[in-house]
N, C-alpha and C. Protein backbone atom coordinates (compact mmCIF):
# COMPACT_ATOMS: atom_id res chain seq x y z
N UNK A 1 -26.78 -16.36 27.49
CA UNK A 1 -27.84 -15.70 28.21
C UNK A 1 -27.43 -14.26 28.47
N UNK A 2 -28.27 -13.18 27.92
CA UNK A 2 -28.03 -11.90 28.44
C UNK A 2 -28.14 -11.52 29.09
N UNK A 3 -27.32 -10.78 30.57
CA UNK A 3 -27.71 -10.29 31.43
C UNK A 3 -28.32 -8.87 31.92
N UNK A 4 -28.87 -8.87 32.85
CA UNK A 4 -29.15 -7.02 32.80
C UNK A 4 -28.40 -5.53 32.50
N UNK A 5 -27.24 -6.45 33.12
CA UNK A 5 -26.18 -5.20 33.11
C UNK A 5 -25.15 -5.59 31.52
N UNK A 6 -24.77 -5.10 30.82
CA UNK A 6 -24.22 -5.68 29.52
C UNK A 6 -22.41 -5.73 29.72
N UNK A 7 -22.37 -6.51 29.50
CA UNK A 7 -21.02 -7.33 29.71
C UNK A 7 -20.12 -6.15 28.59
N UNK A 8 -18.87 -5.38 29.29
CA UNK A 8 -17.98 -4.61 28.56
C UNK A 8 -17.36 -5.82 27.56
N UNK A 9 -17.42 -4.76 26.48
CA UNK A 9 -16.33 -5.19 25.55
C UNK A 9 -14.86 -5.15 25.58
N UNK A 10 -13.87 -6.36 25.50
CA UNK A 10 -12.48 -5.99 25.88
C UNK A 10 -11.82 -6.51 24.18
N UNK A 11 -11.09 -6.16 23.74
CA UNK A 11 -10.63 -6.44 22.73
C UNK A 11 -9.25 -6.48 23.23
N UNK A 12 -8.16 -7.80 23.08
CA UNK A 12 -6.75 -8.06 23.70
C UNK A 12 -6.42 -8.56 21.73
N UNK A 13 -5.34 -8.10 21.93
CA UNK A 13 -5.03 -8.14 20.57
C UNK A 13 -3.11 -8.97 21.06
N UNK A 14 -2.49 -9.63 19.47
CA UNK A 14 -1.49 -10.15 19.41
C UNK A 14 -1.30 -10.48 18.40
N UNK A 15 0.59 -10.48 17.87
CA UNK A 15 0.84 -11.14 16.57
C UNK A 15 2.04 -12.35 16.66
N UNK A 16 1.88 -12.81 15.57
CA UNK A 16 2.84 -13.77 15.53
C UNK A 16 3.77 -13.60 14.57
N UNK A 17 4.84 -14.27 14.36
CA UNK A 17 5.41 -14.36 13.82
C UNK A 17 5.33 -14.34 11.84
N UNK A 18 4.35 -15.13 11.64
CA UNK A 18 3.82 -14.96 10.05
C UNK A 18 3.28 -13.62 9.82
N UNK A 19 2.73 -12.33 10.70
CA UNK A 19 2.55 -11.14 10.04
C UNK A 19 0.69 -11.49 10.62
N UNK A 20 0.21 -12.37 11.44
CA UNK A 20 -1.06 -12.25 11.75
C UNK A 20 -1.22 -12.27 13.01
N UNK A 21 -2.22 -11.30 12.75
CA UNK A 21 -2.96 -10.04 14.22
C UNK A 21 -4.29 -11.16 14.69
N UNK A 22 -4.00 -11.44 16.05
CA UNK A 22 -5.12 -12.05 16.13
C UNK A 22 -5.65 -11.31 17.63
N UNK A 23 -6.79 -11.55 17.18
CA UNK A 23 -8.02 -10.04 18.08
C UNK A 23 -8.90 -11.17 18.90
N UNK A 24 -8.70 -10.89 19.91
CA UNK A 24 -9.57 -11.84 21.48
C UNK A 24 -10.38 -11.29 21.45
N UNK A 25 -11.99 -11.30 21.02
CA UNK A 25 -13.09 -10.06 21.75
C UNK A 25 -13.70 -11.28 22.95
N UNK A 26 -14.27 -10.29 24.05
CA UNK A 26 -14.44 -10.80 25.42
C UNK A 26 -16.11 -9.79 25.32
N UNK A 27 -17.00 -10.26 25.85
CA UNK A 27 -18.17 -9.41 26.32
C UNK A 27 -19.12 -9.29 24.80
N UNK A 28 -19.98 -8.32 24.95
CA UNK A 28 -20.51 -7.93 23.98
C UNK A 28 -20.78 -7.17 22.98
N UNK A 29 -21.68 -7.80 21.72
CA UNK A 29 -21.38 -7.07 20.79
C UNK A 29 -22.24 -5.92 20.70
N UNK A 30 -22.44 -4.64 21.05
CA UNK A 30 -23.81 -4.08 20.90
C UNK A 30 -23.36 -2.38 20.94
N UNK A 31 -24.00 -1.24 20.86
CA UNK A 31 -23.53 0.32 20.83
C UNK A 31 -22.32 0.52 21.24
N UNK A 32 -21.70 0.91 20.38
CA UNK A 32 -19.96 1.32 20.47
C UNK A 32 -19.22 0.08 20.08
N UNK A 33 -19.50 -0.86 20.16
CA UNK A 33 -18.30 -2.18 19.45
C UNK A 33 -17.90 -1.99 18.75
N UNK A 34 -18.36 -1.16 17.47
CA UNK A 34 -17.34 -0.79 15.99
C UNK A 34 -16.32 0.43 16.52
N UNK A 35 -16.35 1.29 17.17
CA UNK A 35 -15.33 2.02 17.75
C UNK A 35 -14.47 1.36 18.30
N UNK A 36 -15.07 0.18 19.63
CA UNK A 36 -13.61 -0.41 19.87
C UNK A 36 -12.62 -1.23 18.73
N UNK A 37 -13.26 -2.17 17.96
CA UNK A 37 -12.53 -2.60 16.80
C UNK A 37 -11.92 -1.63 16.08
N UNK A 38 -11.98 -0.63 15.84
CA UNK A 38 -11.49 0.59 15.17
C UNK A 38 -10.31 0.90 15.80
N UNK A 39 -10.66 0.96 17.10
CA UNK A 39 -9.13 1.46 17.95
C UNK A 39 -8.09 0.09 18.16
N UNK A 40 -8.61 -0.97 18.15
CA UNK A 40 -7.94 -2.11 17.87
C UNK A 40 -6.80 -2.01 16.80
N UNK A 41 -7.54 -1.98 16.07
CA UNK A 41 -7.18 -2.02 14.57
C UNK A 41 -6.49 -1.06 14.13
N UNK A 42 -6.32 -0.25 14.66
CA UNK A 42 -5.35 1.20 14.57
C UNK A 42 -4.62 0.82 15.36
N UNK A 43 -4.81 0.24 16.55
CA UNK A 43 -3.24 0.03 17.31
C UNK A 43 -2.54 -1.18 16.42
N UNK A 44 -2.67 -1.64 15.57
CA UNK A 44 -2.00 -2.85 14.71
C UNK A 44 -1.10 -2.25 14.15
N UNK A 45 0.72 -3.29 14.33
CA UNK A 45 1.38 -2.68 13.63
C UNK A 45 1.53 -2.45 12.62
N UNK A 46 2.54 -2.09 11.42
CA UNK A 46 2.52 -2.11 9.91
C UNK A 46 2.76 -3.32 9.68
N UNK A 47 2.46 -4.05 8.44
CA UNK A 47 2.91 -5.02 7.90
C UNK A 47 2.31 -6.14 8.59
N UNK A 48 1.10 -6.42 8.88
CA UNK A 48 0.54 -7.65 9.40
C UNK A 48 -0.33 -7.76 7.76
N UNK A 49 -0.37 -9.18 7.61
CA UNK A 49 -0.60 -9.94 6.29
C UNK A 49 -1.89 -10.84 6.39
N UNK A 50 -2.81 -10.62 8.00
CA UNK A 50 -3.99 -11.35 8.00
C UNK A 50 -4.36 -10.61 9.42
N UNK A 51 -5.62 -10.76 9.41
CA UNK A 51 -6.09 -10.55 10.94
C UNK A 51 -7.26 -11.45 11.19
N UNK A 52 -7.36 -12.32 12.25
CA UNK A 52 -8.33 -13.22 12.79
C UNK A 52 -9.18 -12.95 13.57
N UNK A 53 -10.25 -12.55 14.34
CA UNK A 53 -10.66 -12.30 15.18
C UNK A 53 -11.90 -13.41 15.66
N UNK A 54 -10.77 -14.01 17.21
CA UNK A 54 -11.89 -14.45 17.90
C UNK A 54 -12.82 -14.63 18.77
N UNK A 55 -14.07 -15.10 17.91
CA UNK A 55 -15.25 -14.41 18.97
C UNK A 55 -15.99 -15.60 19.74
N UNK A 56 -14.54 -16.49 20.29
CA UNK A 56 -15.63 -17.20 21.20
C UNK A 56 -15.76 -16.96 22.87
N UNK A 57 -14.87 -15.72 23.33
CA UNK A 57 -15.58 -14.89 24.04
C UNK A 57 -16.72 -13.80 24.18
N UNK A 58 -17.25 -13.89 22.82
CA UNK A 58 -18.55 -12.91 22.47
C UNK A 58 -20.08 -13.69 23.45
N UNK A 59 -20.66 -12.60 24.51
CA UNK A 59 -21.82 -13.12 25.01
C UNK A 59 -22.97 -12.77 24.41
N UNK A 60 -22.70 -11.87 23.82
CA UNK A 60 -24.48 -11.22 22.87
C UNK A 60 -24.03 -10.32 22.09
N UNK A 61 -24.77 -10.29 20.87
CA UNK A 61 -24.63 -9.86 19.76
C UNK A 61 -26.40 -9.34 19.33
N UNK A 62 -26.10 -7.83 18.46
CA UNK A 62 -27.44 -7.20 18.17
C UNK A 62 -27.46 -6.65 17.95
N UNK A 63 -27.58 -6.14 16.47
CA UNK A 63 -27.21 -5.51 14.97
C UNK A 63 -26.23 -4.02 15.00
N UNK A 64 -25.75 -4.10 16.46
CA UNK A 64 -24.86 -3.01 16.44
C UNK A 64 -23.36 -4.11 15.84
N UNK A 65 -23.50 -5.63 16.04
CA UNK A 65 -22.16 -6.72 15.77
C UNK A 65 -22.14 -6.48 13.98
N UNK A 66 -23.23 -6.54 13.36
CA UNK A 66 -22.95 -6.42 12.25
C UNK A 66 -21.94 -5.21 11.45
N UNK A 67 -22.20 -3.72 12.30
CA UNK A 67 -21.52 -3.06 12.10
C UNK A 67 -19.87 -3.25 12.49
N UNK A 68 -19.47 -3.99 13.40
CA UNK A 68 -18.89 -4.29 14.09
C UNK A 68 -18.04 -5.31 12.98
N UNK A 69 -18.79 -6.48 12.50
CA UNK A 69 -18.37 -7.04 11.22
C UNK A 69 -17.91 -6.56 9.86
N UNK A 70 -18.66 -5.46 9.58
CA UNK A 70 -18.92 -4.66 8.64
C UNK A 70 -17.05 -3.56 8.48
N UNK A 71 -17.33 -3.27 9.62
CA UNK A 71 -15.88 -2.76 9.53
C UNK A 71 -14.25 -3.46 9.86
N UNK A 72 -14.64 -4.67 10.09
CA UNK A 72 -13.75 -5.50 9.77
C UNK A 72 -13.48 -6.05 8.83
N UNK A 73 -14.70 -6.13 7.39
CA UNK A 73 -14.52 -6.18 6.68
C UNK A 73 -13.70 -5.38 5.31
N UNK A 74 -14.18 -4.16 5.65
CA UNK A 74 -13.45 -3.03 5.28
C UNK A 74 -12.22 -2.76 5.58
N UNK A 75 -11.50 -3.06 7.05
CA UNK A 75 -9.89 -2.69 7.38
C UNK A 75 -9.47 -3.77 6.32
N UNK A 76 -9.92 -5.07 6.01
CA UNK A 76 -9.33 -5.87 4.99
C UNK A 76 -9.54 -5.52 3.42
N UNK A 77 -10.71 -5.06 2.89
CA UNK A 77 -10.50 -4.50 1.85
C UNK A 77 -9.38 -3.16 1.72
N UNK A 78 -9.41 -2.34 3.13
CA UNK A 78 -8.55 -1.31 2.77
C UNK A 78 -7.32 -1.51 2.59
N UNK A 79 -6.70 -2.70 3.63
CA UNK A 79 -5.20 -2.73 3.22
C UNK A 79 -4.81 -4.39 3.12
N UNK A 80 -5.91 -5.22 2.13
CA UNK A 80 -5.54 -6.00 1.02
C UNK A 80 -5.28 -7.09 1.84
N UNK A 81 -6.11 -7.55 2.83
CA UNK A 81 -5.30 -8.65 3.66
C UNK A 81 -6.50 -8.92 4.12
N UNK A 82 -6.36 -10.68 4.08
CA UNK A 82 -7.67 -11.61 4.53
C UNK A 82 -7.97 -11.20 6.14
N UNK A 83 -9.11 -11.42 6.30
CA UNK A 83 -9.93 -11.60 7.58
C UNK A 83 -10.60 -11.81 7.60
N UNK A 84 -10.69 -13.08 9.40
CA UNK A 84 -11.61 -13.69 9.57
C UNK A 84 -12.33 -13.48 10.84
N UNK A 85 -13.35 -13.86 11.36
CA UNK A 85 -14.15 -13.70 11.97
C UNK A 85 -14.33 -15.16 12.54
N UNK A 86 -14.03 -15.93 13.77
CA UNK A 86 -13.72 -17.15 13.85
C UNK A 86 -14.26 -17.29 15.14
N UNK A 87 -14.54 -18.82 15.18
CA UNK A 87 -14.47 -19.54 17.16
C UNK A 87 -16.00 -19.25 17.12
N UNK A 88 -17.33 -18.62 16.52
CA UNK A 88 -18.86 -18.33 16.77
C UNK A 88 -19.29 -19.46 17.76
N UNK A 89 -20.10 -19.07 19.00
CA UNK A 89 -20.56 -20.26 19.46
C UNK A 89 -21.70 -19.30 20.41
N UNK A 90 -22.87 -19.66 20.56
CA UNK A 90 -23.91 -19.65 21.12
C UNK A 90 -25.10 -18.46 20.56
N UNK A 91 -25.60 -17.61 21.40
CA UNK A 91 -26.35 -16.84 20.93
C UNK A 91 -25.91 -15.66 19.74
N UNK A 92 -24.68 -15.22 19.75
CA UNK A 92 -23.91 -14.46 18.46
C UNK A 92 -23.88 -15.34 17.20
N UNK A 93 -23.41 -16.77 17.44
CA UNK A 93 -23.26 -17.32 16.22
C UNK A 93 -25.03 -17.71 15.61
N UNK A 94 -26.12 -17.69 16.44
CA UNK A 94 -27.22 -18.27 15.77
C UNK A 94 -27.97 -16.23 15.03
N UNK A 95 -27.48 -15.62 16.00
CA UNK A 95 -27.65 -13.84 15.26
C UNK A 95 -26.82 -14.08 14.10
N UNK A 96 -25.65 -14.31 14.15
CA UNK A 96 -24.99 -14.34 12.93
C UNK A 96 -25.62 -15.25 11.20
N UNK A 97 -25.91 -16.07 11.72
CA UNK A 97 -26.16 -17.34 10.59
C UNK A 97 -27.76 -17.01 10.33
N UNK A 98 -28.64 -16.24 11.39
CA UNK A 98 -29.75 -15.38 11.01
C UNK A 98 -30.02 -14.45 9.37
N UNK A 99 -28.58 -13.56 9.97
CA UNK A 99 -28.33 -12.58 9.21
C UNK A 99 -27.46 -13.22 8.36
N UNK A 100 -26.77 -13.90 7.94
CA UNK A 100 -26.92 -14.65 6.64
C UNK A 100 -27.53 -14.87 5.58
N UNK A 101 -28.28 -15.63 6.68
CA UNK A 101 -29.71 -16.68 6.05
C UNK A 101 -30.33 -15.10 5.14
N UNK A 102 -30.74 -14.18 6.21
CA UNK A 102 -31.67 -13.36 5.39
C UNK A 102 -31.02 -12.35 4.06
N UNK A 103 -29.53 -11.79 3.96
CA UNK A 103 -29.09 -11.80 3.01
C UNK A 103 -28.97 -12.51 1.89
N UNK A 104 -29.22 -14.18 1.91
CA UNK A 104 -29.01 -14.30 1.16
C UNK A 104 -30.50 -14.69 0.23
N UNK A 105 -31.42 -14.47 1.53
CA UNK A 105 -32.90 -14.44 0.76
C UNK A 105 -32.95 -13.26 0.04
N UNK A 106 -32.46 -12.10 0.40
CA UNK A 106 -32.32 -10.75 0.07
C UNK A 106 -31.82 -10.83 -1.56
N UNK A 107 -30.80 -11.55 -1.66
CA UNK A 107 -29.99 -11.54 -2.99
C UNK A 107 -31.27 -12.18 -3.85
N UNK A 108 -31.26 -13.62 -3.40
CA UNK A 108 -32.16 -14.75 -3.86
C UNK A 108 -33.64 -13.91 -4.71
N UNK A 109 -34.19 -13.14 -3.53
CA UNK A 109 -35.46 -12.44 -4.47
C UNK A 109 -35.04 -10.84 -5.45
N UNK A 110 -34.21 -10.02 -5.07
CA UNK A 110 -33.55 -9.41 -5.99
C UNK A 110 -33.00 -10.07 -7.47
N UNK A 111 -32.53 -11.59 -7.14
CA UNK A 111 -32.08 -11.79 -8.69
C UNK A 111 -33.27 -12.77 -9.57
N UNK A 112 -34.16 -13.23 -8.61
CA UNK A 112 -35.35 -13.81 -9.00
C UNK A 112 -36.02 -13.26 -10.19
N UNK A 113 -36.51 -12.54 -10.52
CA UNK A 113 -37.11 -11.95 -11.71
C UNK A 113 -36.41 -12.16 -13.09
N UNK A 114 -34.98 -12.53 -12.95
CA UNK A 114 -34.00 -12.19 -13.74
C UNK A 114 -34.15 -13.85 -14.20
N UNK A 115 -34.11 -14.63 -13.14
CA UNK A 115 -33.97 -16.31 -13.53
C UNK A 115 -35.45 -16.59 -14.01
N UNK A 116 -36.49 -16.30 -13.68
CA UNK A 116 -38.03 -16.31 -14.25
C UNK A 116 -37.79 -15.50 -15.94
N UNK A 117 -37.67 -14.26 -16.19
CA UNK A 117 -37.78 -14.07 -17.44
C UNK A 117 -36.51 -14.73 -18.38
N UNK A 118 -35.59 -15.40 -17.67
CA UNK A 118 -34.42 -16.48 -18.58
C UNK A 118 -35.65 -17.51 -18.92
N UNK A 119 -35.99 -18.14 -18.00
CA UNK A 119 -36.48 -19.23 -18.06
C UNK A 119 -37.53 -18.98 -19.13
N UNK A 120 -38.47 -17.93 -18.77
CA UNK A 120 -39.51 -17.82 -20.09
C UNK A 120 -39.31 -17.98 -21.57
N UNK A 121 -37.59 -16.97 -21.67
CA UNK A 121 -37.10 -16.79 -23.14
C UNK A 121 -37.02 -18.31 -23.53
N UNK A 122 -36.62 -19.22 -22.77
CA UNK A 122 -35.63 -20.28 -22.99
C UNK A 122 -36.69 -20.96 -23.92
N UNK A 123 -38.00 -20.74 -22.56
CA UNK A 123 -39.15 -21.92 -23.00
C UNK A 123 -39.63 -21.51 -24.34
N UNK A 124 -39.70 -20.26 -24.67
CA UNK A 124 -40.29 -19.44 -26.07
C UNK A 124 -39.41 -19.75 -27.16
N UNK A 125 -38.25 -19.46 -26.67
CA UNK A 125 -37.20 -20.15 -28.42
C UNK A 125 -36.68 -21.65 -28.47
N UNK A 126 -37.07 -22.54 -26.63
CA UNK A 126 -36.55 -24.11 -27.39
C UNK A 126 -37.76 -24.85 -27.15
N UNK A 127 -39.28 -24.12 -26.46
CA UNK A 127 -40.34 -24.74 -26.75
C UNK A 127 -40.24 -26.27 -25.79
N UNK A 128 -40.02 -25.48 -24.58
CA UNK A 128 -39.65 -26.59 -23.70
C UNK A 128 -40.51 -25.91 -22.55
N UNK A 129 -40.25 -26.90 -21.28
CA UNK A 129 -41.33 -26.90 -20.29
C UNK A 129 -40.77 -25.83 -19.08
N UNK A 130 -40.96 -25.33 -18.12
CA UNK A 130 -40.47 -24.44 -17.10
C UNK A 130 -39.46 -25.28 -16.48
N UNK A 131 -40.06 -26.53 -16.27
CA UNK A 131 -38.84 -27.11 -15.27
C UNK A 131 -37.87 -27.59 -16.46
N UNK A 132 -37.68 -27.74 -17.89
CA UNK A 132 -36.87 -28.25 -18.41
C UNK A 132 -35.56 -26.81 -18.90
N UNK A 133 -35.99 -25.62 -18.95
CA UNK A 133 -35.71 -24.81 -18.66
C UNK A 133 -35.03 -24.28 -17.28
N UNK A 134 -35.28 -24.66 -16.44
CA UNK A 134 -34.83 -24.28 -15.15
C UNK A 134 -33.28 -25.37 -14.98
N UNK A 135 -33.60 -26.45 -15.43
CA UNK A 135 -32.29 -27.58 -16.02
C UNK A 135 -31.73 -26.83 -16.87
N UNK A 136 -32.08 -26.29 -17.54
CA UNK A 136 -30.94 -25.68 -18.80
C UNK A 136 -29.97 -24.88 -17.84
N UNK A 137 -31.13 -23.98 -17.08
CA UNK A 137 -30.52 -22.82 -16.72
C UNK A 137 -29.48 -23.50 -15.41
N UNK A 138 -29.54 -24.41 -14.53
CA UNK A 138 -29.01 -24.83 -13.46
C UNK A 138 -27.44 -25.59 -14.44
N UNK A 139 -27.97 -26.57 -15.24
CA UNK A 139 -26.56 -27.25 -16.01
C UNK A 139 -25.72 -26.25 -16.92
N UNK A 140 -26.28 -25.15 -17.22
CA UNK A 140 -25.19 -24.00 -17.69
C UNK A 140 -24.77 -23.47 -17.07
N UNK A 141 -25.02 -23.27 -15.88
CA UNK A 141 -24.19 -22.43 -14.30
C UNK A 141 -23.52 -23.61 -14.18
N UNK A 142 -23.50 -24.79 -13.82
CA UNK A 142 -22.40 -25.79 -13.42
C UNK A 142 -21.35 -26.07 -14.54
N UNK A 143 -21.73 -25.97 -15.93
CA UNK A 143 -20.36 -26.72 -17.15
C UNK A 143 -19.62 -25.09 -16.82
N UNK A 144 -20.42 -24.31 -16.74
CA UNK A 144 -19.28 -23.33 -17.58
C UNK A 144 -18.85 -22.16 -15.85
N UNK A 145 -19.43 -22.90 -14.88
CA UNK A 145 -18.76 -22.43 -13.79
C UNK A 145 -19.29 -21.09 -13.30
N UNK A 146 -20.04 -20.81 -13.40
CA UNK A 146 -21.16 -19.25 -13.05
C UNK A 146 -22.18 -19.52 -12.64
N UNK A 147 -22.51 -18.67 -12.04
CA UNK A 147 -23.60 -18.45 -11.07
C UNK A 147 -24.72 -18.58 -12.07
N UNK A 148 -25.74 -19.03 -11.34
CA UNK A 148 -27.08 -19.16 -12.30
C UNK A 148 -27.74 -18.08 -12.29
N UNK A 149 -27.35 -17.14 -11.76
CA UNK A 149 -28.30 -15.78 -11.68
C UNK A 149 -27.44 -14.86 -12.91
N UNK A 150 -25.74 -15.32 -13.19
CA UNK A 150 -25.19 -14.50 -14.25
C UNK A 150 -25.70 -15.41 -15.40
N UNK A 151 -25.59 -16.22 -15.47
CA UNK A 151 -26.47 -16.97 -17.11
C UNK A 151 -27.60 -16.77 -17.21
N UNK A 152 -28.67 -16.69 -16.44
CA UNK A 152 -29.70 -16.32 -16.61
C UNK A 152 -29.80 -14.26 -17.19
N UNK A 153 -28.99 -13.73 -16.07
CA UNK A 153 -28.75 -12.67 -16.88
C UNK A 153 -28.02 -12.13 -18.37
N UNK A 154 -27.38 -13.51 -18.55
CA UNK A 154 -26.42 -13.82 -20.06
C UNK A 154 -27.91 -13.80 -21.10
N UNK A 155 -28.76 -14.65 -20.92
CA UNK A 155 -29.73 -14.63 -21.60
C UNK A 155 -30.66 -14.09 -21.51
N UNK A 156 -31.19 -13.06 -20.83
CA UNK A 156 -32.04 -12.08 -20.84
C UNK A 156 -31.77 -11.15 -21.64
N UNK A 157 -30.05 -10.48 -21.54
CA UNK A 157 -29.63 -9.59 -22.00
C UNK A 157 -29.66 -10.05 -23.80
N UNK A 158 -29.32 -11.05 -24.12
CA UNK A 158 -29.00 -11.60 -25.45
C UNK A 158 -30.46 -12.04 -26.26
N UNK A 159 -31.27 -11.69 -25.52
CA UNK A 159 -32.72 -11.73 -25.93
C UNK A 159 -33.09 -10.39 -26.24
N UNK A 160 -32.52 -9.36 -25.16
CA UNK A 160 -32.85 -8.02 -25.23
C UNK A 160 -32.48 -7.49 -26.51
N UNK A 161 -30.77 -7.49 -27.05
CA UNK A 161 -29.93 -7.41 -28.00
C UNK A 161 -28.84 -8.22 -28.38
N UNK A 162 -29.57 -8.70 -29.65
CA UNK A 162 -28.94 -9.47 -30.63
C UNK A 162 -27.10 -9.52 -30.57
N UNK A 163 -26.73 -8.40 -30.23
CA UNK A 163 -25.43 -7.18 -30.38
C UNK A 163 -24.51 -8.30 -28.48
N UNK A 164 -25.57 -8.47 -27.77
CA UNK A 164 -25.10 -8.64 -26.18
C UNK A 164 -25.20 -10.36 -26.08
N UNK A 165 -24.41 -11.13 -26.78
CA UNK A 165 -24.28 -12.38 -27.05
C UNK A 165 -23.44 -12.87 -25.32
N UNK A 166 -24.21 -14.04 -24.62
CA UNK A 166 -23.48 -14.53 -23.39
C UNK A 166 -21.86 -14.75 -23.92
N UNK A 167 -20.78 -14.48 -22.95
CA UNK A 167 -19.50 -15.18 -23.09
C UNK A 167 -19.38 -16.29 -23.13
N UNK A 168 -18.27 -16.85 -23.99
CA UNK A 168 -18.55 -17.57 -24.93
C UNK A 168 -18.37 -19.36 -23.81
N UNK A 169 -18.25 -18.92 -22.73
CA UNK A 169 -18.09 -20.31 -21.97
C UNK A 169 -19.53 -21.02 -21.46
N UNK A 170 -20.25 -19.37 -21.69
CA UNK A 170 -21.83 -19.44 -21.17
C UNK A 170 -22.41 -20.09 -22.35
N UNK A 171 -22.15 -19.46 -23.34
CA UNK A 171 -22.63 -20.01 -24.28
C UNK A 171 -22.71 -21.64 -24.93
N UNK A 172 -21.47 -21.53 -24.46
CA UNK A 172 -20.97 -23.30 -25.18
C UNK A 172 -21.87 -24.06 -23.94
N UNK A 173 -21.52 -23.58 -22.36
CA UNK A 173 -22.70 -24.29 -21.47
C UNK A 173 -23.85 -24.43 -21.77
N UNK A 174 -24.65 -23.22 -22.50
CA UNK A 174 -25.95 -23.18 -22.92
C UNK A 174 -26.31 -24.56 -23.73
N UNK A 175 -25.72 -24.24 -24.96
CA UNK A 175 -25.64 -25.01 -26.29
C UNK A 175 -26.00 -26.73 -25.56
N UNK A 176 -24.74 -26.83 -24.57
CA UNK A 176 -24.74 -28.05 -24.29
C UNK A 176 -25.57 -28.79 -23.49
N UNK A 177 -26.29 -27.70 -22.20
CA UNK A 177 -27.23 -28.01 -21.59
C UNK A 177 -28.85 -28.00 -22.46
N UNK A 178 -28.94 -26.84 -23.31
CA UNK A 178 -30.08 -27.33 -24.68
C UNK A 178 -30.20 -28.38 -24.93
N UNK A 179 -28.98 -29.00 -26.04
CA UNK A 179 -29.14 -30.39 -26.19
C UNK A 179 -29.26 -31.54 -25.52
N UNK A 180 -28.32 -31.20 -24.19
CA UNK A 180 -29.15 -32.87 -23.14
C UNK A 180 -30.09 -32.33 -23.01
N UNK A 181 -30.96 -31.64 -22.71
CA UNK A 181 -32.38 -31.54 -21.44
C UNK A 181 -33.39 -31.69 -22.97
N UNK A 182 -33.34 -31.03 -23.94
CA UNK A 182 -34.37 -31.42 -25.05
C UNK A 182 -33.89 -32.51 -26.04
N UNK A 183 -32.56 -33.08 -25.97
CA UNK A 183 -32.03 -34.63 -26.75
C UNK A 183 -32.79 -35.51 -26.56
């Protein structure tokens, strides 16, 4: 529950022995939280090999946390070391799994167009049905271990030019999912 007055952010930080920084946040997530994580994170010594941060003292969260996430993500891309974001529980964790959810609708209709014109080619050169096609395209992402949005782009492109043939694991998936779904 949010209150009127907004609960300070405290960030208590500690390491252990294995080389991992683990970050207490207390209060909320909202204007200025990515500065305090910043100064956190600069007070960390050299040579820590993970950083955890947990947020099950977090009381509210609101799209200033994402930034807040955002650059925690980044101190780990910058110096090559996992982090997590851990402990979510109440109104932050249902903001959080929000903003998920809608990224990954975000991806989902961005790569959409791409799995619709696979599916068309498929149906045009094996003369098969949308949904038997959409099987092709789902059992060639599972044999050969890729995403169905990169096989589908394997075969768009290899429709486009003759020259841009899927790799060859996509391919052998293809081949194999062809023959069960039209066998």
């Amino acid at each position: 529950m949010r209150t009127a007055e907004p609960n300070p952010l405290v960030i208590e930080s500690r390491t252990d022995d294995t080389g991992r920084a683990l970050l207490a946040v207390r209060g909320e997530l909202v204007h200025g939280c990515d500065e305090a994580l910043a100064r956190a994170l600069a007070r960390l010594p050299a040579g820590i090999r993970r950083v955890e941060v947990d947020m099950s003292g977090v009381d509210f969260m609101d799209t200033a946390g994402r930034r807040f996430l955002d650059l925690l993500r980044d101190y780990g891309e910058r110096h090559m070391i996992p982090v997590a974001a851990v402990n979510w529980r109440g109104q932050p964790r249902d903001f959080w799994e929000l903003c998920r959810e809608v990224e990954q609708l975000r991806r989902a209709m961005a790569t959409r167009p791409v799995i619709d014109q696979a599916r068309g080619i498929l149906m045009a050169t094996h003369a098969c049905t949308s949904h038997e096609a959409w099987e092709i395209l789902r059992e060639a992402s599972q044999l050969s271990n890729t995403k169905l949005r990169t096989v589908a782009a394997s075969v768009t492109a290899s429709a486009e030019d003759a020259s841009a043939a899927p790799p060859e694991e996509v391919d052998r998936a293809l081949r194999t999912a062809i023959a069960r779904v039209r066998g």
